[in-house]
N, C-alpha and C. Protein backbone atom coordinates (compact mmCIF):
# COMPACT_ATOMS: atom_id res chain seq x y z
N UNK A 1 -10.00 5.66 -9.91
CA UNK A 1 -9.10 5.19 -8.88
C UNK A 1 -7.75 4.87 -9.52
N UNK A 2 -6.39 4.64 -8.60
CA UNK A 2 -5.69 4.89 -9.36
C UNK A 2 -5.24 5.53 -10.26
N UNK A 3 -5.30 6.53 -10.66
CA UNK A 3 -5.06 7.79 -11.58
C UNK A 3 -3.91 8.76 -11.58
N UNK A 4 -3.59 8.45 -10.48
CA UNK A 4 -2.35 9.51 -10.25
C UNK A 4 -1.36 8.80 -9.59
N UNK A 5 -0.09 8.98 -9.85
CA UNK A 5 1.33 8.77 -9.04
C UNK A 5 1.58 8.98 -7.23
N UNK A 6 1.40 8.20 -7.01
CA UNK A 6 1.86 8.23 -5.00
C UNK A 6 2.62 7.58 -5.12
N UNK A 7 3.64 7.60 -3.61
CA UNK A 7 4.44 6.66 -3.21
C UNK A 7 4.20 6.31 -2.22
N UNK A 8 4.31 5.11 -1.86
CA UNK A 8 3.58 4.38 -0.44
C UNK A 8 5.04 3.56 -0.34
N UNK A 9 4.51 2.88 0.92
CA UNK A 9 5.94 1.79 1.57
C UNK A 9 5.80 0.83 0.82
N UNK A 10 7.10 0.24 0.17
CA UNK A 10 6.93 -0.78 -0.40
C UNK A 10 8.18 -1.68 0.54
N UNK A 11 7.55 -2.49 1.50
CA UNK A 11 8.74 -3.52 2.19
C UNK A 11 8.10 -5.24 2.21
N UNK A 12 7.18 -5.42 1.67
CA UNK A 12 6.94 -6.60 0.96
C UNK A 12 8.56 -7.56 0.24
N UNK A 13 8.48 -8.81 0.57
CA UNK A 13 9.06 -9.14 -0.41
C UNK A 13 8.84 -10.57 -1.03
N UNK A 14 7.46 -10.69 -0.56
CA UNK A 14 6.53 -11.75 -1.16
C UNK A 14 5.86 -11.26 -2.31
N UNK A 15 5.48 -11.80 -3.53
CA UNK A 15 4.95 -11.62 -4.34
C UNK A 15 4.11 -12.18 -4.87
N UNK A 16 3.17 -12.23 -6.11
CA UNK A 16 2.07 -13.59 -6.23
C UNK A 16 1.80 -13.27 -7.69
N UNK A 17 1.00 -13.99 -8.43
CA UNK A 17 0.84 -13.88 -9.59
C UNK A 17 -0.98 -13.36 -9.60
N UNK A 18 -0.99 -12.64 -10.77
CA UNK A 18 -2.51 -11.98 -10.82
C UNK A 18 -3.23 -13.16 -11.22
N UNK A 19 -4.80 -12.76 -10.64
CA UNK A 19 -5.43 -13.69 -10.92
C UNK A 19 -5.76 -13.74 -12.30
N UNK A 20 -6.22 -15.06 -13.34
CA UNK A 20 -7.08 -14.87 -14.42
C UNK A 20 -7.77 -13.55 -14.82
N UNK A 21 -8.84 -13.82 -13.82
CA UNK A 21 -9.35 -13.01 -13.97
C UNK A 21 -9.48 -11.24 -13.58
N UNK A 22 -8.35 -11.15 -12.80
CA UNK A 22 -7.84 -9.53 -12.21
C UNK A 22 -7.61 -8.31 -13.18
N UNK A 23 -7.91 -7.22 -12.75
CA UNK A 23 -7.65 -6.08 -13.34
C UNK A 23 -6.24 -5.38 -12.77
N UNK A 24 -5.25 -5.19 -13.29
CA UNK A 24 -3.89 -4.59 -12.80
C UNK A 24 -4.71 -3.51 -12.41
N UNK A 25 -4.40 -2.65 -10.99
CA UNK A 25 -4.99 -1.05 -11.01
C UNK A 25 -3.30 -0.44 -10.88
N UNK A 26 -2.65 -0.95 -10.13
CA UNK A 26 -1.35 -0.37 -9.56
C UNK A 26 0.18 -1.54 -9.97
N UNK A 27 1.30 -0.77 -10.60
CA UNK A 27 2.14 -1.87 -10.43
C UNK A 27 3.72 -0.79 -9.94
N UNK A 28 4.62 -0.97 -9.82
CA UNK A 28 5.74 -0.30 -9.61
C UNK A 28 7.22 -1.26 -10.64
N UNK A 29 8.50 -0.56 -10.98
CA UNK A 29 9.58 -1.57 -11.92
C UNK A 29 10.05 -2.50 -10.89
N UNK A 30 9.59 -2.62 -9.53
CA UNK A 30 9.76 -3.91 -8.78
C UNK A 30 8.97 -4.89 -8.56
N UNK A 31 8.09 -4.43 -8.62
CA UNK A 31 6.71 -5.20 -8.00
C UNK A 31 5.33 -4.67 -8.99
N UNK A 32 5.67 -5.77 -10.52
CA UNK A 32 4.43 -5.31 -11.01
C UNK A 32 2.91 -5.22 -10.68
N UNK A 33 2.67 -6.88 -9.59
CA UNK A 33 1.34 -6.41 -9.10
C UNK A 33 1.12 -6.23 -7.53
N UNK A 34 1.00 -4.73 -7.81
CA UNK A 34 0.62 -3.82 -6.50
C UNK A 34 -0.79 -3.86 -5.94
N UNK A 35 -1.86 -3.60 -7.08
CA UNK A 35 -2.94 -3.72 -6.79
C UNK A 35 -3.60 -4.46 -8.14
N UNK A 36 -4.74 -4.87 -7.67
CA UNK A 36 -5.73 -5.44 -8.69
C UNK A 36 -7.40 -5.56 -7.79
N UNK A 37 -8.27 -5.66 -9.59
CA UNK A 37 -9.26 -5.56 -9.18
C UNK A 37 -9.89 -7.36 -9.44
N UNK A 38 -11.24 -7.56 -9.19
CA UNK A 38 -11.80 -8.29 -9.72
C UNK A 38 -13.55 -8.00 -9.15
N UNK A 39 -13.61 -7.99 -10.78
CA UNK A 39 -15.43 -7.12 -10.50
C UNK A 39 -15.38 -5.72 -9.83
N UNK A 40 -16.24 -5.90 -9.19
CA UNK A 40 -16.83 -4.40 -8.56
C UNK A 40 -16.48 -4.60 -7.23
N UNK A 41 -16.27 -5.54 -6.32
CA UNK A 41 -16.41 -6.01 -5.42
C UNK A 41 -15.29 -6.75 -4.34
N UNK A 42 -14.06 -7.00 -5.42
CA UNK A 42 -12.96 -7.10 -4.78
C UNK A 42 -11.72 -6.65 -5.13
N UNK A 43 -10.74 -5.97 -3.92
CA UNK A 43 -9.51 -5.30 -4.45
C UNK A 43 -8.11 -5.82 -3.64
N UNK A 44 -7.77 -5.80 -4.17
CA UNK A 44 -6.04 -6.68 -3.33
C UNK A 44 -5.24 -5.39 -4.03
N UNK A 45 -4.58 -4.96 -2.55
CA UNK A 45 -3.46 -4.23 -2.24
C UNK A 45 -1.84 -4.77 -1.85
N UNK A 46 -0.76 -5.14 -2.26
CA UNK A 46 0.00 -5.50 -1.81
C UNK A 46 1.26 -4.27 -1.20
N UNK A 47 0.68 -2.95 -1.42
CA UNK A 47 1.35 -2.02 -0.39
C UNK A 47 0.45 -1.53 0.72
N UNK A 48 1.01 -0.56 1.41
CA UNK A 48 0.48 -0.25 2.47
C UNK A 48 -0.16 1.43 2.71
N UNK A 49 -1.34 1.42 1.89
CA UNK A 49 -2.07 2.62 1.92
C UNK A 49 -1.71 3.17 3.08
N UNK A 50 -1.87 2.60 3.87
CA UNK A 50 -2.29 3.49 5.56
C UNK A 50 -1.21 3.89 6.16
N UNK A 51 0.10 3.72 5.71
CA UNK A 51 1.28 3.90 6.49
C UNK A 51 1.60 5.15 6.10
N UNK A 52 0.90 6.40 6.77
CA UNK A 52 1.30 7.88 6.73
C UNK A 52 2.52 7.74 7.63
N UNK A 53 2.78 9.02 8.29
CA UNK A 53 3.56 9.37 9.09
C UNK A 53 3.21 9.75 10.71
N UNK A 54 1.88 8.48 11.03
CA UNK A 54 1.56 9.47 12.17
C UNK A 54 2.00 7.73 13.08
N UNK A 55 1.42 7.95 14.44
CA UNK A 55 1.98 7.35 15.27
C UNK A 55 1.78 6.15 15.47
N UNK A 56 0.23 5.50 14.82
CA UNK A 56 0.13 4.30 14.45
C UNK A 56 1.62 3.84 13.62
N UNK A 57 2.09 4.21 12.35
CA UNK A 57 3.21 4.04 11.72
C UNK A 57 4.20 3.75 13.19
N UNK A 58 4.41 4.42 13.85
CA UNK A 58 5.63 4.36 14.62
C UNK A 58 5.60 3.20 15.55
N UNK A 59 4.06 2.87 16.31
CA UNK A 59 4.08 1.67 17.03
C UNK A 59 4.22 0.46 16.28
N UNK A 60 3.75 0.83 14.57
CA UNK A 60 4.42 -0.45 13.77
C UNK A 60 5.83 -0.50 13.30
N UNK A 61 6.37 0.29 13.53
CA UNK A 61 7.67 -0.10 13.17
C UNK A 61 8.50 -0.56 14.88
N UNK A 62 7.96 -0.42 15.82
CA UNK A 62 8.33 -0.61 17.16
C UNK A 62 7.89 -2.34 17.08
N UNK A 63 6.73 -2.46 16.73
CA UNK A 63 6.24 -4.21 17.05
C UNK A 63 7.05 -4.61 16.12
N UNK A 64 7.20 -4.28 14.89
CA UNK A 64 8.13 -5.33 13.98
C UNK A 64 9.59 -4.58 14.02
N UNK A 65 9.96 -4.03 15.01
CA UNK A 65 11.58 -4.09 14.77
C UNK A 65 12.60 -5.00 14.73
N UNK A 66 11.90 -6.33 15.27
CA UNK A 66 12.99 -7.61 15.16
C UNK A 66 12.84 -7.84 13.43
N UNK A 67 11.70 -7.97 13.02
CA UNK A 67 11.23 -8.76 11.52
C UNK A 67 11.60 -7.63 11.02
N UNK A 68 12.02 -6.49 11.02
CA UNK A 68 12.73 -5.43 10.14
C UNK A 68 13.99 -5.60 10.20
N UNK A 69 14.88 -5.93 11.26
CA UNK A 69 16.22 -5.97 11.51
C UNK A 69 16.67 -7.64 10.72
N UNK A 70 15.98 -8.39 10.68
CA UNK A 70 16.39 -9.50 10.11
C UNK A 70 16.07 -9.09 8.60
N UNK A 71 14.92 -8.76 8.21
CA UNK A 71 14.98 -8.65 6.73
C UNK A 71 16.14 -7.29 6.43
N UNK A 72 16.80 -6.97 7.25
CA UNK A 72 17.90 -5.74 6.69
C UNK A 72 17.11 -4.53 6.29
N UNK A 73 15.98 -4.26 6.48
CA UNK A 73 15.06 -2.74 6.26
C UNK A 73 15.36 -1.89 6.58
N UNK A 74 16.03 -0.99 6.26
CA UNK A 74 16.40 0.20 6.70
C UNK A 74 15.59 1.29 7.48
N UNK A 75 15.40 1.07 8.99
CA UNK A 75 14.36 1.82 9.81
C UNK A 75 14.21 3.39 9.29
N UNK A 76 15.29 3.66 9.28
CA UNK A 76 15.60 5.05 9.33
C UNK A 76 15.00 5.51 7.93
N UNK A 77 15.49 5.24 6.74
CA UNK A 77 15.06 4.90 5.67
C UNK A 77 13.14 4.73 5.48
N UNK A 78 12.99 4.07 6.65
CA UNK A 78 11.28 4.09 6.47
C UNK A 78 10.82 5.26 7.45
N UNK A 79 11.09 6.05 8.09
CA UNK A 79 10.58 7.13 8.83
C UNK A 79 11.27 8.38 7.62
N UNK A 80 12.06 8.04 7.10
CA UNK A 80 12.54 9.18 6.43
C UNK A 80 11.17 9.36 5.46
N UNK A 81 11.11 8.30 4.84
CA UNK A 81 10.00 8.28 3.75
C UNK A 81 8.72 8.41 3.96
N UNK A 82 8.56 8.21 5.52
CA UNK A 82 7.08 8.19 5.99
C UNK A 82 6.91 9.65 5.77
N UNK A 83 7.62 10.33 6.47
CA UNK A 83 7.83 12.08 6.93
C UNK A 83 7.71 12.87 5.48
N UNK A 84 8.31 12.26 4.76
CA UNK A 84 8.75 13.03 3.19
C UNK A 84 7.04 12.61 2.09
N UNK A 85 6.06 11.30 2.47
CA UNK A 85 5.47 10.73 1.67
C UNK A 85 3.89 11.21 2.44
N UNK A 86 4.21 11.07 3.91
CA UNK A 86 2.94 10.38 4.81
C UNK A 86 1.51 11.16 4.24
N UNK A 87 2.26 12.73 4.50
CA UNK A 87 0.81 13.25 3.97
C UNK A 87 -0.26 13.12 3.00
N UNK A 88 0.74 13.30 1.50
CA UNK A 88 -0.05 12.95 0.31
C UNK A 88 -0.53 11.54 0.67
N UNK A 89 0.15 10.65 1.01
CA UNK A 89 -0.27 9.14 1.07
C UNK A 89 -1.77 9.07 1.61
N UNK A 90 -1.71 9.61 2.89
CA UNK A 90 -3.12 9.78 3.31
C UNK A 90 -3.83 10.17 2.65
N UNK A 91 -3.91 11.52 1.83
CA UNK A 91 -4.93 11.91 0.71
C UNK A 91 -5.38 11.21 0.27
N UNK A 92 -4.78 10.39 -0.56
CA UNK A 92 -4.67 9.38 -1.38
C UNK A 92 -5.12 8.55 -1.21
N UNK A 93 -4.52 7.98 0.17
CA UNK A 93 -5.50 6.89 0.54
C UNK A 93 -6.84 6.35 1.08
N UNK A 94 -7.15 7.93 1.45
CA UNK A 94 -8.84 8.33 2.11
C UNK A 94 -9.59 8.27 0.48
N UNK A 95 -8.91 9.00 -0.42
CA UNK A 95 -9.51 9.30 -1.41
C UNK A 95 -9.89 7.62 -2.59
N UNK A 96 -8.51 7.06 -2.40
CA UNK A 96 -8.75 5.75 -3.29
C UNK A 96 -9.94 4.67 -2.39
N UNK A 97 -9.70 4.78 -1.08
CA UNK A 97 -10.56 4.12 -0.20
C UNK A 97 -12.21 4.48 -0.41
N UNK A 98 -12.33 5.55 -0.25
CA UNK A 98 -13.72 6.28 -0.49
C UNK A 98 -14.36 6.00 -1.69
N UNK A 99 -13.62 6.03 -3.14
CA UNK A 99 -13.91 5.74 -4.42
C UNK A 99 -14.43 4.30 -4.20
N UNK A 100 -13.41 3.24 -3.99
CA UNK A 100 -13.83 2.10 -4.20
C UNK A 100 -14.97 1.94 -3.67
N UNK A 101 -14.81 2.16 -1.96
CA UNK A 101 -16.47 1.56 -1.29
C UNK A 101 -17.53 2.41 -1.82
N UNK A 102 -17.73 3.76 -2.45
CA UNK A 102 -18.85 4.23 -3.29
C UNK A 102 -19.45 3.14 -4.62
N UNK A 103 -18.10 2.25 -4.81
CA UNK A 103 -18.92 1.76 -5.85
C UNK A 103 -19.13 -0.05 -5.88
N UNK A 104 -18.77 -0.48 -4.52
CA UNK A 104 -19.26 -1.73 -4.62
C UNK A 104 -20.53 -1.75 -4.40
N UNK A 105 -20.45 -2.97 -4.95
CA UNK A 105 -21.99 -3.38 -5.05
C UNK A 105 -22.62 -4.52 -4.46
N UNK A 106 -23.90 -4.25 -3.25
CA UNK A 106 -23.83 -5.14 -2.45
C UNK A 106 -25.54 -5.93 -2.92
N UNK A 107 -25.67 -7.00 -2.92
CA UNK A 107 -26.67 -7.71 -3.74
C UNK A 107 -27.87 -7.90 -2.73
């Protein structure tokens, strides 16, 4: 998991510190922790796997267009990137999704 280069939405601008005990899986030169593990069993994402380019994406950028317009987000800017990213993202994200739940482990 994690193995290869994607680009996903990054419009976060909260951040947090890794846990003790966390495994970095994902970081970016803005936002070193993207993802992390801990054990087999838990994973924290702080981007947004799921934001392809299809129409779910669009009713979310419709519900948060006030909380986009105040944080200064460039709408246009995020459909550009959806359109240019969405597909691989999905790959990617069926594929990183699928990996993980193959290997938790339920007691």
């Amino acid at each position: 998991m994690f193995t290869s280069r994607i680009s996903a939405p990054l419009r976060h601008g909260d951040t947090y510190d890794l846990p003790a005990d966390a495994t970095l899986l994902a970081s970016t030169s803005k936002v070193v922790q993207q993802a992390f593990s801990i054990g087999s069993n838990i994973l924290g994402l702080q981007f947004h796997a799921e934001a392809d380019a299809g129409a779910a994406f669009e009713r979310w950028l419709v519900g948060h267009a006030c909380e986009l317009a105040a944080a200064k987000i460039d709408i246009v800017k995020l459909l550009n990137d959806a359109a240019e990213f969405g597909a691989a993202l999905a790959v990617a994200a069926d594929a990183m999704m699928t990996e993980w739940l193959e290997q938790v482990h339920v007691d």
